[in-house]
Protein backbone atom coordinates (compact mmCIF):
# COMPACT_ATOMS: atom_id res chain seq x y z
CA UNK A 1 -9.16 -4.79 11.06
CA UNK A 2 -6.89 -2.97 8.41
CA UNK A 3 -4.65 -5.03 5.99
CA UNK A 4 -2.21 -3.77 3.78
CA UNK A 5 0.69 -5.98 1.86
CA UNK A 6 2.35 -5.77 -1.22
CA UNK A 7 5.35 -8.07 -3.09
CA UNK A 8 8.24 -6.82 -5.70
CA UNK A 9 9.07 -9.34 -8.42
CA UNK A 10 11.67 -9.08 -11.32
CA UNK A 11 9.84 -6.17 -13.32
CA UNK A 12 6.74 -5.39 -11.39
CA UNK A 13 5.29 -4.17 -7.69
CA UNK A 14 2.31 -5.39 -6.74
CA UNK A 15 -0.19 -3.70 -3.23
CA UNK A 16 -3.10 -4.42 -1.89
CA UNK A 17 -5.35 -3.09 0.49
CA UNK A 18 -8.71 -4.01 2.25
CA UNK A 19 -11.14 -1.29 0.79
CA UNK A 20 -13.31 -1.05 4.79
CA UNK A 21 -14.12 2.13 6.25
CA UNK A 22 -14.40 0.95 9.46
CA UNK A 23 -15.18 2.93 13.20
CA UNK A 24 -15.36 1.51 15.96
CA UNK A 25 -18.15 -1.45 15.80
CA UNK A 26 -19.73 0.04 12.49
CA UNK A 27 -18.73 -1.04 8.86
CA UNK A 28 -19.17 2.86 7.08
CA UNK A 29 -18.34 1.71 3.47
CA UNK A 30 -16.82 -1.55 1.92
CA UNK A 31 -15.16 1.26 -1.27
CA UNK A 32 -12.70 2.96 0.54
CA UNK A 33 -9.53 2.98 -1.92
CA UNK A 34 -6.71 3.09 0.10
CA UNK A 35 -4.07 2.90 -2.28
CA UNK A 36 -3.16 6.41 -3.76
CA UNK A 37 -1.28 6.58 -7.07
CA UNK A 38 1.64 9.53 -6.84
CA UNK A 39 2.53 9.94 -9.83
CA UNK A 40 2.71 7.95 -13.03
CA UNK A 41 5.41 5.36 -11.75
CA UNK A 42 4.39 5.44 -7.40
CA UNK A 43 1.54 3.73 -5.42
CA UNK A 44 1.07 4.30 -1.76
CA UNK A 45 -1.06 2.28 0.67
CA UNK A 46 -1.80 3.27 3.67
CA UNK A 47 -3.29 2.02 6.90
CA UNK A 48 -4.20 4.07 10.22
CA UNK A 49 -6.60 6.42 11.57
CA UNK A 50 -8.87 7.00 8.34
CA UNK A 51 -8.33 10.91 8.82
CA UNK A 52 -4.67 10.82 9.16
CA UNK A 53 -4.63 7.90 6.26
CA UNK A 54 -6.21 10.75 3.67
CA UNK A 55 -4.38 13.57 5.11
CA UNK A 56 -1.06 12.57 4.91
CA UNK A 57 -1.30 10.48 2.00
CA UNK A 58 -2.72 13.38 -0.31
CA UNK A 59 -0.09 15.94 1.40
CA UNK A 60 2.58 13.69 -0.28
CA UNK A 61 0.92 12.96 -3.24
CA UNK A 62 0.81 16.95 -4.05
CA UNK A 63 4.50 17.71 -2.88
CA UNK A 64 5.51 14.64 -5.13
CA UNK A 65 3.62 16.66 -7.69
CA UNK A 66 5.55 20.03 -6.59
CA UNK A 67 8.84 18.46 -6.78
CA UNK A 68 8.26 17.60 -10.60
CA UNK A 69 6.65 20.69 -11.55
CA UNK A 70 8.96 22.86 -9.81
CA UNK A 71 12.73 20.59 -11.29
CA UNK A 72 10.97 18.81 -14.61
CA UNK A 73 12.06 15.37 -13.42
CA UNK A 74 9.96 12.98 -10.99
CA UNK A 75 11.58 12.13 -7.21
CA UNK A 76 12.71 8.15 -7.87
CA UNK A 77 10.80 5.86 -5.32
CA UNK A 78 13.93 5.75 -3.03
CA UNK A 79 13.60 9.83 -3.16
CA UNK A 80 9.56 9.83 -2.27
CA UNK A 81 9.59 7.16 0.28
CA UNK A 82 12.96 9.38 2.36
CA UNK A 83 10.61 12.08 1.78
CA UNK A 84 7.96 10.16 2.93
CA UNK A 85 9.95 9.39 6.14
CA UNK A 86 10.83 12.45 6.94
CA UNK A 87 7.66 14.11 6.86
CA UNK A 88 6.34 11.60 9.71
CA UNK A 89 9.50 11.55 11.63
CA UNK A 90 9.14 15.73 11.46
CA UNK A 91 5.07 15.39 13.02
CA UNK A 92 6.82 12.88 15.42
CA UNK A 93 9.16 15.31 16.79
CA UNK A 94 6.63 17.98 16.59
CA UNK A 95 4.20 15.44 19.48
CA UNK A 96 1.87 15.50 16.70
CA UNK A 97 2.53 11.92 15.00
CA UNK A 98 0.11 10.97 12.11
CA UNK A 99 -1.34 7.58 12.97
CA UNK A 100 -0.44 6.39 9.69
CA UNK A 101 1.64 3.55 8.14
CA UNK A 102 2.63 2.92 4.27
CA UNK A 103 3.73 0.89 2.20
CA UNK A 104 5.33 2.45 -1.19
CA UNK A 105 6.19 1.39 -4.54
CA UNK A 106 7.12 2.24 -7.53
CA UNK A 107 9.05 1.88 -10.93
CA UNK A 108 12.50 3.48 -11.68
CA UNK A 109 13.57 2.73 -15.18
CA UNK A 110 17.24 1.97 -14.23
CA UNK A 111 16.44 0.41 -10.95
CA UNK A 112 13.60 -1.43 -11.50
CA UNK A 113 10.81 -2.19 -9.29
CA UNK A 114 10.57 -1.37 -5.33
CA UNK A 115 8.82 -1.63 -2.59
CA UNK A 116 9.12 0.65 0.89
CA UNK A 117 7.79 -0.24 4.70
CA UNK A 118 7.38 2.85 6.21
CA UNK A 119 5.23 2.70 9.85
CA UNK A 120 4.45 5.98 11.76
CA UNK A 121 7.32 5.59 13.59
CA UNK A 122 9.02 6.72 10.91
CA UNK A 123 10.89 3.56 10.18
CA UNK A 124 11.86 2.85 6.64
CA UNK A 125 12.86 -0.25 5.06
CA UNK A 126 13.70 -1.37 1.33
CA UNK A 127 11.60 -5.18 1.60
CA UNK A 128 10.67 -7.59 -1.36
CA UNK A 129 6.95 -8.11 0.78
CA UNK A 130 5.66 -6.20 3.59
CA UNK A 131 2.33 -5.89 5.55
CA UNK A 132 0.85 -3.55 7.98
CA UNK A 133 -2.61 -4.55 9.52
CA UNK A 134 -4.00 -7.38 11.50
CA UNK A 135 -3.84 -9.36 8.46
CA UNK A 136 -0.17 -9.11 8.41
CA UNK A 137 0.41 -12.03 10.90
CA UNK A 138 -1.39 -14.27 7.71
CA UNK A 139 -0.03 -12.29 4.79
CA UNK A 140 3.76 -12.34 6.05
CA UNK A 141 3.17 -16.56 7.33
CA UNK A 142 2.24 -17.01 3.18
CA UNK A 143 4.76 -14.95 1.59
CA UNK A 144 7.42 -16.52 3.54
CA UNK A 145 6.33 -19.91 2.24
CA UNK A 146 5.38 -19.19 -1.16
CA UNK A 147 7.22 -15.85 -2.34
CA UNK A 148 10.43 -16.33 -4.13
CA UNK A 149 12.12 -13.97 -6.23
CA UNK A 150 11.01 -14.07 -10.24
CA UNK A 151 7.45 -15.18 -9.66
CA UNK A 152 5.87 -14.05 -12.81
CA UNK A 153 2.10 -11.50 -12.46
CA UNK A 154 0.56 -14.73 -12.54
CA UNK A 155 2.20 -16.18 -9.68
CA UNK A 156 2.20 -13.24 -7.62
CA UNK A 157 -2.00 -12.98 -8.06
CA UNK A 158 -1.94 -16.32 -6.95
CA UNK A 159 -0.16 -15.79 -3.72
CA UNK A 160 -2.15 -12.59 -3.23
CA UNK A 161 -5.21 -14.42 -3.87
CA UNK A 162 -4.04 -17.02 -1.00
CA UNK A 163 -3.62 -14.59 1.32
CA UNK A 164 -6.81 -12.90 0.99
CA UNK A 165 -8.10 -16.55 1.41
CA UNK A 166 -5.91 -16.96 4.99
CA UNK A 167 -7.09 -13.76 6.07
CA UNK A 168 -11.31 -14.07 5.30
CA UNK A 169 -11.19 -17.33 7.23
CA UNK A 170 -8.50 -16.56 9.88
CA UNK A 171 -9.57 -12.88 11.23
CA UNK A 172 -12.76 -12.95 13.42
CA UNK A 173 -13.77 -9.88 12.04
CA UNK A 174 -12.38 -10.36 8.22
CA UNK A 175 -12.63 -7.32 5.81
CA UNK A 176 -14.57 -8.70 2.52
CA UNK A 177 -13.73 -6.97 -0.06
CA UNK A 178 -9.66 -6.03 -1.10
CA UNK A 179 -8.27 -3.50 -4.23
CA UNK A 180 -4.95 -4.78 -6.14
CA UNK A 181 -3.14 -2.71 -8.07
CA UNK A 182 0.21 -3.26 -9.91
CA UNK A 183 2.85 -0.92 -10.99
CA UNK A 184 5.94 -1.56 -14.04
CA UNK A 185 7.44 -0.08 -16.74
CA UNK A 186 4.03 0.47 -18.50
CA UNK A 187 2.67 2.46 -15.13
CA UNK A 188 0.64 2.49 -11.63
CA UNK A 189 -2.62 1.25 -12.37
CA UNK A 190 -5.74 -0.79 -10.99
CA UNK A 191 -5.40 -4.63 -11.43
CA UNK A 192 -8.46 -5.90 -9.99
CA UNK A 193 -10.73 -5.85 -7.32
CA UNK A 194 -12.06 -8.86 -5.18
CA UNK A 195 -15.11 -8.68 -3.69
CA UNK A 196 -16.90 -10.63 -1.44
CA UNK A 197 -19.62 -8.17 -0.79
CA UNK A 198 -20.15 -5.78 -3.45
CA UNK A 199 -19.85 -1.93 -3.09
CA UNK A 200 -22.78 0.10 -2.92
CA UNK A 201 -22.19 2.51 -5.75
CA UNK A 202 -23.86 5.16 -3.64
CA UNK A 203 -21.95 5.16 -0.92
């Protein structure tokens, strides 16, 4: 019961992900990040098969890494998430597809903010919101009636905060807790967490 979404507005990207290790009937851990910063400017979230979602997401977070180390300038988010592409359209081809699908963004300083649907089909799309996930169908219902372009961080929370709402008292079996994190000109970072059972610390 994996949800992943995320929403561009005029100088900032915002993701969020359900934080549920989850196999089969069993609930492993409710403090499963699953949105990986790449670099100072890049988030990616990820939903899937939990050991294609680590595999593939670290894999790109190091060549992301490479890239800058090896040229002394960082890929742009348009640059990472073709990358990004192309690495699962390669596994495709090779009849070894990871089970994974992202969502990326980032912060270019002359583009702005963006935001990248990516599913393990190797699809990719430039949106302004995207969700992966059985929470999607609730997620995509409330951002197409209360997204607009310009919403301030505020706003934005508040819609996020609405569909996390939609999707604990819509889905049968409802992840409880979700991780937001934000990304603009001042970087990729944590926003907040929201928790409707809390994490056990030694998990």
């Amino acid at each position: 019961m994996e949800c992943v979404f995320g929403l561009v507005g005029n100088d900032y990207a915002i993701v969020v992900a359900d934080t549920s290790a989850v196999h089969s009937i069993l609930v492993h851990k409710s403090n499963e990040d699953k949105i990986m910063v790449l670099d100072s400017h890049k988030l990616v979230a990820a939903s899937g098969e939990p050991g294609d979602r680590v595999q593939f997401t670290e894999y790109i977070q190091k060549n992301v890494a490479l890239y800058q180390f090896r040229n002394g300038i960082p890929l742009t988010t348009a640059a990472a998430a073709n990358f990004t592409r192309g690495e699962l359209a390669t596994a495709l081809r090779k009849q070894n597809p990871y089970q994974v699908n992202v969502l990326m963004a980032g912060y270019d300083k002359e583009i702005g903010p963006s935001l990248y649907y990516i599913d393990y089909i190797a699809t990719l799309h430039k949106v302004d919101r995207g969700a992966f996930g059985y929470g999607s169908y609730f997620c995509l219902a409330m951002m197409d009636r209360h997204y607009h372009s310009g919403m301030t961080v505020e706003e934005a929370i508040d819609l996020v905060d609405k569909c996390i709402l939609e999707i604990r008292s819509r889905l049968v079996v409802a992840p409880p807790n979700f991780v937001i994190k934000i990304v603009d000109k001042d970087g990729a970072r944590e926003y907040a967490w929201r928790e409707s059972v809390k994490p056990d610390a030694t998990a």
